[in-house]
Protein backbone atom coordinates (compact mmCIF):
# COMPACT_ATOMS: atom_id res chain seq x y z
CA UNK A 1 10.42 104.97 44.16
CA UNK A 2 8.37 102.84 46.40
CA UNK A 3 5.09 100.83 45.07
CA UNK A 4 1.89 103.44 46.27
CA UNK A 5 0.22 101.90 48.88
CA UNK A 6 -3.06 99.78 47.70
CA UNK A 7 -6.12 101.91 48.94
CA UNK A 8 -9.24 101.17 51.03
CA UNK A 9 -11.55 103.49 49.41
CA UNK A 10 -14.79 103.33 50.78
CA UNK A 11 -17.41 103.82 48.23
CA UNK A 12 -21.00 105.48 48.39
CA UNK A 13 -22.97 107.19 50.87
CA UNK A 14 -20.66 105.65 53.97
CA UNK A 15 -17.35 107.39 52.49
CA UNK A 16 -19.49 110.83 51.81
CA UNK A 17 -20.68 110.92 55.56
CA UNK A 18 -17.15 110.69 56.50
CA UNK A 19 -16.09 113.11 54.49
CA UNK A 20 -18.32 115.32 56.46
CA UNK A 21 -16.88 114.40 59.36
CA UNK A 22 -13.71 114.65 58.74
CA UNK A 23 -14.25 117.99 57.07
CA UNK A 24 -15.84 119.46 60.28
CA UNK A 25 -13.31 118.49 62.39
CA UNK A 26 -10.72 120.38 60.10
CA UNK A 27 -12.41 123.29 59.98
CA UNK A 28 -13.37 123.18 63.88
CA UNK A 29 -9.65 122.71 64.27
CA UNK A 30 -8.66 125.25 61.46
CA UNK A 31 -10.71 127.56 62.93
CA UNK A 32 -10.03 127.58 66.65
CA UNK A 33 -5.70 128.79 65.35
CA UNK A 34 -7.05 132.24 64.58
CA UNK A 35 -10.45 133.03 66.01
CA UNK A 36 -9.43 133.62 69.55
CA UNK A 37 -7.05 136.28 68.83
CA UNK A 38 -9.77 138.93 68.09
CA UNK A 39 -10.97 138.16 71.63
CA UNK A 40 -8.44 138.55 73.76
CA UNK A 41 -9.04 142.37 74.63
CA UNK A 42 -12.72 141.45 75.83
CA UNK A 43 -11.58 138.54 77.58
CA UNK A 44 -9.05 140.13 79.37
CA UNK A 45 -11.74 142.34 81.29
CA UNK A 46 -14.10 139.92 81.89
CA UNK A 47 -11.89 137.27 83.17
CA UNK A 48 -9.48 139.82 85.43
CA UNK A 49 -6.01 139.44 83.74
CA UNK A 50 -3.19 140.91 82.81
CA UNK A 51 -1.78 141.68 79.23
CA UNK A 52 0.87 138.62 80.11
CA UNK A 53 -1.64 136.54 81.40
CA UNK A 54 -4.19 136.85 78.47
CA UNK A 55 -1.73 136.23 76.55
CA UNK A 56 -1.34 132.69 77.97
CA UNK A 57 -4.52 132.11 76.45
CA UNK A 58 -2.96 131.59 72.61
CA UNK A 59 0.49 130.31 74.46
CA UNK A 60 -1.26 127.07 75.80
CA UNK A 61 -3.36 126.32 73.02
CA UNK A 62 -0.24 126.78 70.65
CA UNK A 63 2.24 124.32 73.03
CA UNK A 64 -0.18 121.81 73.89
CA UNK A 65 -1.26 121.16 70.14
CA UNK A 66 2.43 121.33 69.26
CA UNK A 67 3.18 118.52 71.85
CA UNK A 68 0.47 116.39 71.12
CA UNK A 69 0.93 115.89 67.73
CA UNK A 70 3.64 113.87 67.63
CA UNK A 71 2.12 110.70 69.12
CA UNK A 72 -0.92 110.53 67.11
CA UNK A 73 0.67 108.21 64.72
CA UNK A 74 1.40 105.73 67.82
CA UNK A 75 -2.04 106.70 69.19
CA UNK A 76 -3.94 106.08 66.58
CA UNK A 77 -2.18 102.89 65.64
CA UNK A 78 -2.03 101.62 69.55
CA UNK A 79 -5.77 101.90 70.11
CA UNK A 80 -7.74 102.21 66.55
CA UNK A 81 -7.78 105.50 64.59
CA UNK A 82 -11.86 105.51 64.72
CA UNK A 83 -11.53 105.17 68.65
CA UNK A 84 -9.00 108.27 68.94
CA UNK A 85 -10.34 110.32 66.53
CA UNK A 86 -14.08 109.52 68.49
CA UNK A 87 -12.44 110.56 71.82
CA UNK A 88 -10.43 113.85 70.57
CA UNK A 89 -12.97 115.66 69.05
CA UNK A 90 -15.31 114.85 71.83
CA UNK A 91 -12.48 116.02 74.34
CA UNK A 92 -12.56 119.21 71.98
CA UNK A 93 -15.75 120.16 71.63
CA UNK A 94 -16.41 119.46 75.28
CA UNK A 95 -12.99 121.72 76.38
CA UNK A 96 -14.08 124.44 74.20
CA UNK A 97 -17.58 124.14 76.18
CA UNK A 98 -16.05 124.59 79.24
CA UNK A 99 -13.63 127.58 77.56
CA UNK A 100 -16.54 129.63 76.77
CA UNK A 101 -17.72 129.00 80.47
CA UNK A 102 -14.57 129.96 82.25
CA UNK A 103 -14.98 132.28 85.09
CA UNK A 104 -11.47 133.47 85.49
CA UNK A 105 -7.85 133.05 83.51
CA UNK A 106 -6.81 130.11 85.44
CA UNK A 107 -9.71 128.23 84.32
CA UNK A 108 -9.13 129.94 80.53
CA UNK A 109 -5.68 128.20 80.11
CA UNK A 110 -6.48 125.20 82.24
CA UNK A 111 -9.37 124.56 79.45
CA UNK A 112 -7.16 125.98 76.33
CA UNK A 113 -4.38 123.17 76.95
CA UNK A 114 -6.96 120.29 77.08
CA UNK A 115 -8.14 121.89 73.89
CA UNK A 116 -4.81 121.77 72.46
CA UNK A 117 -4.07 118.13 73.96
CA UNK A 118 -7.74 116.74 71.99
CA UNK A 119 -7.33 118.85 69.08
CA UNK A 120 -3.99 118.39 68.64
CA UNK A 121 -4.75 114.91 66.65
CA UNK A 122 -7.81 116.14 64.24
CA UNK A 123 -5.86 117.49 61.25
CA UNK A 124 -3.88 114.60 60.95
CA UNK A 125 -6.57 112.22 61.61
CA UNK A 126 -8.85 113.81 59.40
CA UNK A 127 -6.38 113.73 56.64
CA UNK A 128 -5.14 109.98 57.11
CA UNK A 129 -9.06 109.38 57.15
CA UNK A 130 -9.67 111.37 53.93
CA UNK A 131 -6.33 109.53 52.03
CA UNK A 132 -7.87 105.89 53.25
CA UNK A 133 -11.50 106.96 51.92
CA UNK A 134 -10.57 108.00 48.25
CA UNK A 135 -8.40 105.20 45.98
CA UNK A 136 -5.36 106.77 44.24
CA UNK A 137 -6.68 108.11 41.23
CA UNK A 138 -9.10 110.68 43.35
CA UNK A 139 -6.36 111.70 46.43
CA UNK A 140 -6.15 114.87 44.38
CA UNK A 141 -9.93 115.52 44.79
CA UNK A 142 -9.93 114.42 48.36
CA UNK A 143 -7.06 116.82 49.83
CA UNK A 144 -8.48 119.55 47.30
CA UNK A 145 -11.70 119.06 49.53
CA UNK A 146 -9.73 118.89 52.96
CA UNK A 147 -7.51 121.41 51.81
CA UNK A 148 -10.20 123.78 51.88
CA UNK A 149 -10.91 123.60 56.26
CA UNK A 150 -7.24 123.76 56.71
CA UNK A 151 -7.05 126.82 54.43
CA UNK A 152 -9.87 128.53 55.00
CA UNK A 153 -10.17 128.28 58.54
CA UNK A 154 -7.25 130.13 59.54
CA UNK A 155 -7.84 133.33 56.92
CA UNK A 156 -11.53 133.02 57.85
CA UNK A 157 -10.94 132.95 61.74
CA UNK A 158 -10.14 136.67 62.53
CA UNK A 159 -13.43 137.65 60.49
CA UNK A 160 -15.64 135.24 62.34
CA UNK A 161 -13.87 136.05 65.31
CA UNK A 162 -14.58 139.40 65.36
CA UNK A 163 -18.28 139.13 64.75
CA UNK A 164 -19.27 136.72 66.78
CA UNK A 165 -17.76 139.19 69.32
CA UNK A 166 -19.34 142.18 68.33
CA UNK A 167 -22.27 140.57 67.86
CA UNK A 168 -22.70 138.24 70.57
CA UNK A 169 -19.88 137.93 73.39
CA UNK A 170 -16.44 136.24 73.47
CA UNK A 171 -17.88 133.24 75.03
CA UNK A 172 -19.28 132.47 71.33
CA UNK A 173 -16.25 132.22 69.85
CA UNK A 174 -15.79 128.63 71.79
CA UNK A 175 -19.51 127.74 71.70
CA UNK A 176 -19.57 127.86 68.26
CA UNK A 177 -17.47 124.52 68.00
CA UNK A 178 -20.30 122.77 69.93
CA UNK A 179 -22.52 121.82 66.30
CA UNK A 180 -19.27 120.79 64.79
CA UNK A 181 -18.24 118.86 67.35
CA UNK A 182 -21.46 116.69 67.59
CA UNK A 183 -21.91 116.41 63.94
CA UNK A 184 -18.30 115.47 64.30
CA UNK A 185 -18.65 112.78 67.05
CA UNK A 186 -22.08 111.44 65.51
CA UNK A 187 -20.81 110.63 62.33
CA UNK A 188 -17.77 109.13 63.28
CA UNK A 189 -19.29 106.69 65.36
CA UNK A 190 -21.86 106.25 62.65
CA UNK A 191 -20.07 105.63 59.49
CA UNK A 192 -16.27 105.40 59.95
CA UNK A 193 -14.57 101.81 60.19
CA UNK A 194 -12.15 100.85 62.69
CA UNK A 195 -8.78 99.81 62.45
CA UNK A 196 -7.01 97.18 63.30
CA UNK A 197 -5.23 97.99 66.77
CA UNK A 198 -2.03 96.98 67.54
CA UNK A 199 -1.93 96.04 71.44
CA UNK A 200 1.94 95.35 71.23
CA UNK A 201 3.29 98.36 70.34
CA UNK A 202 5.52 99.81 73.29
CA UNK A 203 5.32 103.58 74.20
CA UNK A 204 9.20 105.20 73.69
CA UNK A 205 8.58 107.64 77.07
CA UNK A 206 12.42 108.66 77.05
CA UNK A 207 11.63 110.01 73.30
CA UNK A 208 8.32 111.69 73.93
CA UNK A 209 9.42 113.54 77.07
CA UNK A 210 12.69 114.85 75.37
CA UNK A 211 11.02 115.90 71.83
CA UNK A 212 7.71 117.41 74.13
CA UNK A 213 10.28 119.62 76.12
CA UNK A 214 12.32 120.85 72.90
CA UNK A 215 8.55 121.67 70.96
CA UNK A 216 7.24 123.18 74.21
CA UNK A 217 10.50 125.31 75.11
CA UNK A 218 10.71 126.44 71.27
CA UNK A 219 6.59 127.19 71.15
CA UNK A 220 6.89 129.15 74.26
CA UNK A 221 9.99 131.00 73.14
CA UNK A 222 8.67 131.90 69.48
CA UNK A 223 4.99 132.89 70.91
CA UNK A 224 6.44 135.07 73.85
CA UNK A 225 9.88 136.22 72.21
CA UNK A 226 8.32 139.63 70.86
CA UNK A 227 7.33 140.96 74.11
CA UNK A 228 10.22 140.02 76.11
CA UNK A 229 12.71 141.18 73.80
CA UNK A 230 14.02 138.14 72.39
CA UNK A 231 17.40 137.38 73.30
CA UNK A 232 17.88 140.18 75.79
CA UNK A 233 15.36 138.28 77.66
CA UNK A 234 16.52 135.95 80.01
CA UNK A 235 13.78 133.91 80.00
CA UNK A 236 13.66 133.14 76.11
CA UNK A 237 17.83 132.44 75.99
CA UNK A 238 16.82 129.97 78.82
CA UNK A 239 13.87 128.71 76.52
CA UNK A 240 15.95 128.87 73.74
CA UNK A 241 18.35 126.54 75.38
CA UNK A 242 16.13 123.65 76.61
CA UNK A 243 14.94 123.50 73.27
CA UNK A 244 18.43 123.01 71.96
CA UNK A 245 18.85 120.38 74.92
CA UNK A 246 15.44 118.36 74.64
CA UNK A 247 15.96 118.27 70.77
CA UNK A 248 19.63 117.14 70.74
CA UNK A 249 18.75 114.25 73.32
CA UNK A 250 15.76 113.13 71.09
CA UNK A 251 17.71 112.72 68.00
CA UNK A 252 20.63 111.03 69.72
CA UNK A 253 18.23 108.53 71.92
CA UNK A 254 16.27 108.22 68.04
CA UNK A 255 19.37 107.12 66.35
CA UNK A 256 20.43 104.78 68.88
CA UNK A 257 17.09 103.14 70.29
CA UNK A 258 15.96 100.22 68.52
CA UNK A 259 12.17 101.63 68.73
CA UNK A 260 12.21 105.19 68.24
CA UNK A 261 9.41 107.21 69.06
CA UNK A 262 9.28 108.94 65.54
CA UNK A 263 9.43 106.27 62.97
CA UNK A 264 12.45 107.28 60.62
CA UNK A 265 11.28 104.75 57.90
CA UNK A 266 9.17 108.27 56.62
CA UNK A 267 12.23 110.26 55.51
CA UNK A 268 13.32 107.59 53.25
CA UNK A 269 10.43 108.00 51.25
CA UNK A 270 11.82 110.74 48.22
CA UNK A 271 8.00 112.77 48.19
CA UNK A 272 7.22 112.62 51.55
CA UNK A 273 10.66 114.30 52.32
CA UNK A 274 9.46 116.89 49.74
CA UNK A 275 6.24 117.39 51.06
CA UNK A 276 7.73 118.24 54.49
CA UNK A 277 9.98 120.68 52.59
CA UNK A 278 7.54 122.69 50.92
CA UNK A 279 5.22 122.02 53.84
CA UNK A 280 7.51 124.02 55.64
CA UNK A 281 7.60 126.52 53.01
CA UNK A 282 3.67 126.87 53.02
CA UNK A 283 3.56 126.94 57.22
CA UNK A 284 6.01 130.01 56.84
CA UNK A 285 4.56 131.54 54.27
CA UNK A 286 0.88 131.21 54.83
CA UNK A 287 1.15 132.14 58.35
CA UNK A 288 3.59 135.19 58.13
CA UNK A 289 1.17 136.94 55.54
CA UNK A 290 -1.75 136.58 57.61
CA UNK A 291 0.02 137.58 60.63
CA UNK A 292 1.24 140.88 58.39
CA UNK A 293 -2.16 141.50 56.13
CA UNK A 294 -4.52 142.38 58.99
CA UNK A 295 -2.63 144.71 61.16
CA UNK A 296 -1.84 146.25 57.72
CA UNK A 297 -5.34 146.75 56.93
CA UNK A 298 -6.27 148.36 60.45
CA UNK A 299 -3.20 150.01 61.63
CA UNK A 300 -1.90 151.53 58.97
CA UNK A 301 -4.79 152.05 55.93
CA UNK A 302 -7.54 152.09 59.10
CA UNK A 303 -10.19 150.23 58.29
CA UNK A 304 -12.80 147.95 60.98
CA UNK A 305 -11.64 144.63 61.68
CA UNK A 306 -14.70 142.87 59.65
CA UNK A 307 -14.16 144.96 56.80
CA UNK A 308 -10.26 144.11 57.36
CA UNK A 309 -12.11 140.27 57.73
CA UNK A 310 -14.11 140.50 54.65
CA UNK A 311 -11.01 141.62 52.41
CA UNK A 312 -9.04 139.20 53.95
CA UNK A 313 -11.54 136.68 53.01
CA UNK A 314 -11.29 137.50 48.97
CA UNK A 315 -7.69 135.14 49.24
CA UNK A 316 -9.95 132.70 50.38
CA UNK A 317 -11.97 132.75 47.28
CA UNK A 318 -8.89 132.45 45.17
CA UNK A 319 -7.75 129.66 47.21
CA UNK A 320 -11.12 128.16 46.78
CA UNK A 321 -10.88 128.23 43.28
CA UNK A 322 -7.65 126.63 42.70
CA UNK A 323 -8.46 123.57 45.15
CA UNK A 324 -11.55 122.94 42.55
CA UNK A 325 -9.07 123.19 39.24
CA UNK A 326 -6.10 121.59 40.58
CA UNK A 327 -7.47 118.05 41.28
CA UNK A 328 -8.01 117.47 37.48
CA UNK A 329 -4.88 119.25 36.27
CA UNK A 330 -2.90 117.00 38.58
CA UNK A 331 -3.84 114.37 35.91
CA UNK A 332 -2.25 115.95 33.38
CA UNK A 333 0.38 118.55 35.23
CA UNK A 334 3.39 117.26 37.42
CA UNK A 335 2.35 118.12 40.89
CA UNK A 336 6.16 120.40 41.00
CA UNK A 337 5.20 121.86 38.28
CA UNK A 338 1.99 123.56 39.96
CA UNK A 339 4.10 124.08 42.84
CA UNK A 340 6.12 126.17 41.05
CA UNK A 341 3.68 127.93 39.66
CA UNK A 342 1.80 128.32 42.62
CA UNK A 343 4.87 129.46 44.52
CA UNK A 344 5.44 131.84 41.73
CA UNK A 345 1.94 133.32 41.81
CA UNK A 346 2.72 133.78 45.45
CA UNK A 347 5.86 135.32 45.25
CA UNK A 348 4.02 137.79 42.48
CA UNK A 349 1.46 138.73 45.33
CA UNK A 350 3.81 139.41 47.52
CA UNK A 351 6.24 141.80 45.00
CA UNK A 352 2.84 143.73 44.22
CA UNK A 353 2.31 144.18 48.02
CA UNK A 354 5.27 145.90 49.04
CA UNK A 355 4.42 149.09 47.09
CA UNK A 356 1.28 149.14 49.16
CA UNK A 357 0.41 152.23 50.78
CA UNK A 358 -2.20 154.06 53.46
CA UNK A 359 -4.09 155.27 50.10
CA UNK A 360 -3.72 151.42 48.64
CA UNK A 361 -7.75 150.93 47.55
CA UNK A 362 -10.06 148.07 47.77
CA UNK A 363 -9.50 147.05 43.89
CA UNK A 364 -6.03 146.65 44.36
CA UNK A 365 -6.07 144.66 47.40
CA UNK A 366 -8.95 142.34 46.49
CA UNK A 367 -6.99 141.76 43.40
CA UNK A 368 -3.47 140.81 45.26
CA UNK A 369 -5.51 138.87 47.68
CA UNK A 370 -6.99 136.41 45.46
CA UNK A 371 -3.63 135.55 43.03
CA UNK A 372 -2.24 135.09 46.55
CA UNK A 373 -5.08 132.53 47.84
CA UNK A 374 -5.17 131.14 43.75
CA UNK A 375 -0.97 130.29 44.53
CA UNK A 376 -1.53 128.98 47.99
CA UNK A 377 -4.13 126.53 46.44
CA UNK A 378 -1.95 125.50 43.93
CA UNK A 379 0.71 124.50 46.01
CA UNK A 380 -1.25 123.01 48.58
CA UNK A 381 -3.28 120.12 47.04
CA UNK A 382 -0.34 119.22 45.10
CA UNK A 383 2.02 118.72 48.45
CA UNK A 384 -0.75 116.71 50.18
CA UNK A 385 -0.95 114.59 47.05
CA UNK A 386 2.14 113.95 46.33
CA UNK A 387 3.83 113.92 50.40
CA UNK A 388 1.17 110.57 50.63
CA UNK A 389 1.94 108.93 47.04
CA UNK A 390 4.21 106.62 47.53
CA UNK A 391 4.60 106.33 51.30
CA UNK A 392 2.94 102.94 52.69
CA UNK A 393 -0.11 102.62 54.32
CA UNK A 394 1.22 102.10 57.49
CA UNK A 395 2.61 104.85 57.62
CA UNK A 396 0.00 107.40 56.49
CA UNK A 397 -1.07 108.30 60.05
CA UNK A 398 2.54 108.73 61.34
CA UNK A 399 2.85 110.84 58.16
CA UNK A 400 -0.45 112.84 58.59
CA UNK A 401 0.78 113.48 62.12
CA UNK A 402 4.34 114.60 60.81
CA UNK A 403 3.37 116.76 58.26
CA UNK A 404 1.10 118.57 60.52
CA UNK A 405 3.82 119.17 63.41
CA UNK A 406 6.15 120.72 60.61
CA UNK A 407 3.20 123.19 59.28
CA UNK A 408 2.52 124.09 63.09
CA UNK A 409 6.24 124.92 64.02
CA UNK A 410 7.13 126.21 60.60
CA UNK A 411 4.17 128.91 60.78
CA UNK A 412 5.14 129.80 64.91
CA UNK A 413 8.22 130.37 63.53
CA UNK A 414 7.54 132.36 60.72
CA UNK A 415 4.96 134.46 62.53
CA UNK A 416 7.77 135.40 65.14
CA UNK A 417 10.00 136.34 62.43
CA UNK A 418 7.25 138.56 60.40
CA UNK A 419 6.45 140.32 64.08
CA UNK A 420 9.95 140.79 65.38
CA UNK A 421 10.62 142.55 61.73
CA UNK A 422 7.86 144.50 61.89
CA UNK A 423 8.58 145.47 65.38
CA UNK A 424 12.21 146.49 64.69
CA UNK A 425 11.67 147.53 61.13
CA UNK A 426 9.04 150.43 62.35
CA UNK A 427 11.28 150.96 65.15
CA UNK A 428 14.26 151.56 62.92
CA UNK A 429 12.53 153.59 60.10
CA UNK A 430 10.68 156.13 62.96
CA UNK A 431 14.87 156.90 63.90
CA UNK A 432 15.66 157.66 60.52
CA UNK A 433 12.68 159.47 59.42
CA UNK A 434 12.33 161.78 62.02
CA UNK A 435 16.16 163.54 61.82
CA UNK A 436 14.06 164.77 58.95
CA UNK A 437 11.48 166.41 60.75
CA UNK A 438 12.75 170.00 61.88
CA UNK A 439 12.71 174.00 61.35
CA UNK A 440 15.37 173.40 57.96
CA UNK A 441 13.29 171.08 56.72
CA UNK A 442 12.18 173.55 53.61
CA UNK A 443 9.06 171.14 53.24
CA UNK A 444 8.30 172.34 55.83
CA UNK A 445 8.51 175.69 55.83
CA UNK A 446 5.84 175.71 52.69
CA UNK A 447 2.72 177.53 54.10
CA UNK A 448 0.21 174.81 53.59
CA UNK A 449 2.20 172.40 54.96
CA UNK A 450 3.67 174.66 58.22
CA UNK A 451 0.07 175.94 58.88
CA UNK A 452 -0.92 172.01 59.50
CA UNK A 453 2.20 170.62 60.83
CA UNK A 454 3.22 173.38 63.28
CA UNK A 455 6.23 172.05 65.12
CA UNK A 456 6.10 174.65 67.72
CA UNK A 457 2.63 173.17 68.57
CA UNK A 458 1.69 170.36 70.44
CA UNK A 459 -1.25 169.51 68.44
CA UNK A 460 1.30 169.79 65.33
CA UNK A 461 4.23 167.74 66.53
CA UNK A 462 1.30 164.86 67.50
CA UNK A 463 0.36 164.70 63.82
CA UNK A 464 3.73 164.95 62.59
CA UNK A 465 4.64 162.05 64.67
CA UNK A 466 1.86 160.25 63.91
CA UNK A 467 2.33 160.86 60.13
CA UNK A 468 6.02 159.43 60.32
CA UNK A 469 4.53 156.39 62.18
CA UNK A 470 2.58 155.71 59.57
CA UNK A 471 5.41 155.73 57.18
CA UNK A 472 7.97 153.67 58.86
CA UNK A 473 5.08 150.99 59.22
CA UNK A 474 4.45 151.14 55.41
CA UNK A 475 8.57 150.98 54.90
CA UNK A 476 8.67 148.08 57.91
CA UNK A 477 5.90 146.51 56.24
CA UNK A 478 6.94 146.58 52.45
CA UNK A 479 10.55 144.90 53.95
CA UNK A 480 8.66 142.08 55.68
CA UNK A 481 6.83 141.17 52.49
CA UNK A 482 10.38 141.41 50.44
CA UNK A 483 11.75 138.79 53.19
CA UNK A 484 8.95 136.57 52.45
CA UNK A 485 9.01 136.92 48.97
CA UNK A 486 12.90 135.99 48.63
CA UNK A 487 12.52 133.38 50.74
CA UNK A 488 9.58 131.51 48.63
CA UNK A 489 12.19 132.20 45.24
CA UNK A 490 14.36 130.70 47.12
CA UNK A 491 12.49 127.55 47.80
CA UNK A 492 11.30 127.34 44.03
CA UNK A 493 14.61 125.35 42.95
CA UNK A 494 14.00 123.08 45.42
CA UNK A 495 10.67 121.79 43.97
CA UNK A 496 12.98 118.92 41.79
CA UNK A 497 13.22 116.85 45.21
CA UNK A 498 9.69 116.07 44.37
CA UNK A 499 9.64 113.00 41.61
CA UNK A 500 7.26 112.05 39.01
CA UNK A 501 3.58 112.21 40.07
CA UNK A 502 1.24 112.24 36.70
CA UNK A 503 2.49 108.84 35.87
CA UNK A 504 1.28 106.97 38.83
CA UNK A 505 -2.16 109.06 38.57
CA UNK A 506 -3.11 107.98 35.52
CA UNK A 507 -2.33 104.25 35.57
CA UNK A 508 -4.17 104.30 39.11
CA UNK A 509 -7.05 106.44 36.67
CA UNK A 510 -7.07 104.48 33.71
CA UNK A 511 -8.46 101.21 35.83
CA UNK A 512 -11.75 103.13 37.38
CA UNK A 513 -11.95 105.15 34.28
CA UNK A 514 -12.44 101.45 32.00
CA UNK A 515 -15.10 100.43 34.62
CA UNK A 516 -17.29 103.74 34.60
CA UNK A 517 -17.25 102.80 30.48
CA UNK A 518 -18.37 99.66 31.10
């Protein structure tokens, strides 16, 4: 195992301020994954477009944050992490500015991919900031308190989404970075410290190009797959297939340049491999739920989308709570340990959800939702401890930035996967169901039930349709949250590629502790 990296903690009132900063970047980041989608059906009117074309409006954001990740290791490093992260979240906060002010859907995208190109670098920055800020012994505390914008911006989004909509208009939903951004772009000119630049590093174009086509042709593929029809799409098979192509020609230029673009030295690094494993994991996961939970709450038990918002909200709490435990058990816990458990939780959550039903109350579902936020907590603080524990310093950034381009393909994947499911699984179950539904059906032939469901009747074959509807959606759904579920059990075993964490914690601890007794 390598020697951790020595910090730079920064102590006192400086490192607090840039806390702040780097928290409101996350969560202006966090926030901007989810909160759009609630406003698509208003925008759509007001700016003139087409169901396909609105839809480009999550598409660009989604591939141009993809592609830009990458390079904000080499960014960062080329030209001083203060100076990038200073120019990207100004870019953001002035492209989601000019989003809200958008007069028609060319404009829309347009703005949307230089949003995704500026905000592409603020997790990772924020994160590489946060790790350089706190020495060793209180990394748990820091990504406990970053944890919580990454978190809680996505599962808050829809909620804040929605009312801001309601409330105000669509255009809010982008104005409402504008505070964050300036308290954002204030403080980091304020209070962070530069870093050293390094004026002779070389760009690796050949690299870039080949890994931004295979991210952009996969991203486009997994956000559009669903309403094409997959692979009976010619479009997404060609997609599919320039993926393939600009992924095989990065890894074989990578193996064979002598400066790669991604810098390989990472993946020798035992817990930073891990951490991109159950990184992967959590991007699935996390993702695939939330794509699931709120169309389960509206479509199928019928309830508002802020009240769908504000239930949604309660795994939030739960994740909350875990993220304020977990950085002093991490002292005394091995961080794979609370993975496990935290995966475990999860998996738990998840059994409990697929005997959900239309008649499923509030109780129950506040309940399920926080042990599910209390598991993703647990997991989470642990992997962006441990993923950063032994790797070198020069490396964090490059790190950050890879860790964050696995969560963001991970969860487009898994969101296509939970969708297509559901999409087939509802499909599928509606078939089978309703070869029940006819005059030998002695179920229905009961007089309470044939003087409601009238199949001779339009009004009655409506509600029996839309009564087996509802079922196959419950079945579909109760499936999706199975596949989940096996696949986090599945992961659990491999939680022993993560090494020994509590040992290098506490001798890191035991020097500050001596000094605050002093």
């Amino acid at each position: 195992m390598n020697a951790p990296a020595a910090s730079s903690a920064v102590p006192g009132f400086r490192r607090n301020m840039v806390t702040i900063c780097a928290m409101t970047a996350t969560i202006m980041q966090a926030l901007d994954t989810t909160i759009a989608n609630v406003a698509l059906p208003y925008m759509q009117g007001t700016l003139s477009a087409s169901t396909d074309q609105i839809n480009w409006v999550l598409t660009s954001y989604i591939v141009a944050a993809a592609i830009m990740t990458a390079p904000v290791g080499w960014i960062a490093n080329r030209f001083g992490r203060k100076r990038t992260f200073i120019v990207c979240s100004a870019g953001f906060t002035i492209a989601s500015v000019m989003c809200g002010l958008a007069q028609d859907i060319t404009q829309m995208v347009l703005f949307r991919l230089l949003q995704g190109v500026f905000g592409a670098a603020l997790v990772p920055l924020s994160q590489a900031v946060m790790l350089d800020s706190y020495a060793l012994h209180e990394r748990a505390k820091a990504m406990a308190i970053w944890g919580m914008g990454v978190m809680l911006g996505p599962i808050m989004g829809p909620s804040l989404g929605a009312w801001l909509t309601e409330t105000y208009s669509w255009h809010w939903v982008f104005f409402v970075n504008l505070p964050f951004g300036a308290v954002t772009v204030l403080g980091l000119i304020a209070f962070m410290e530069e870093t050293k630049p390094n004026a002779e590093l070389t760009f690796d174009w050949f690299g870039f190009a080949a890994l931004a086509i295979g991210i952009g042709a996969l991203q486009i593929a997994l956000d559009r797959g669903e309403d094409q029809g997959w692979l009976e799409s010619n479009e997404i098979i060609i997609e599919f297939i320039i993926a393939a192509v600009g992924f095989y020609y990065f890894l074989a230029h990578s193996l064979t340049t002598k400066r790669p673009f991604i810098q390989f030295a990472l993946f020798k690094d035992r817990n930073f491999v891990g951490g991109c494993v159950f990184m992967t994991v959590m991007g699935l996961v996390l993702f695939s739920t939330m794509a699931l939970s709120s169309p389960y709450l509206q479509n199928v038990i019928g309830y508002p989308i802020i009240t769908a918002g504000v239930l949604l909200a309660t795994r939030g709490c739960g994740t909350f709570v875990a993220m304020m435990l977990v950085g002093r058990l991490l002292r005394y816990i091995e961080a794979r340990t609370l993975i496990v458990v935290g995966l475990s939780l999860t998996a738990l959550s998840l059994f409990q959800m697929t005997a959900w039903t239309d008649l499923t109350g509030v109780p129950e579902i506040i309940t399920i939702s926080i042990m599910q936020g209390f598991g993703f907590g647990l997991v989470f603080v642990p992997l962006s401890t441990v993923a950063f524990l032994t790797l070198p310093g020069e490396l964090r950034t490059d790190g950050t930035s890879m860790l964050t381009l696995v969560r963001n393909v991970a969860s487009s994947i898994g969101i296509s996967i939970a969708i297509a499911q559901l999409t087939e699984g509802t499909r599928r179950n509606h078939a089978i169901l309703v070869e029940h539904i006819n005059p030998f059906n002695h179920a229905l032939q009961m007089p309470n039930v044939a003087g409601m469901l009238n199949l001779s009747t339009d009004a009655g074959r409506a509600m029996a349709d839309a009564m087996v509807t509802v079922q196959a959606q419950i079945l579909a759904f109760s499936h999706d949250y199975q596949l989940v579920m096996t696949f986090i059990l599945v992961s659990i075993p491999l939680a022993i590629m993560i090494g020994s964490t509590r040992t290098a914690l506490r001798q890191q601890s035991a020097p500050a502790d001596h000094a605050v007794m002093e």
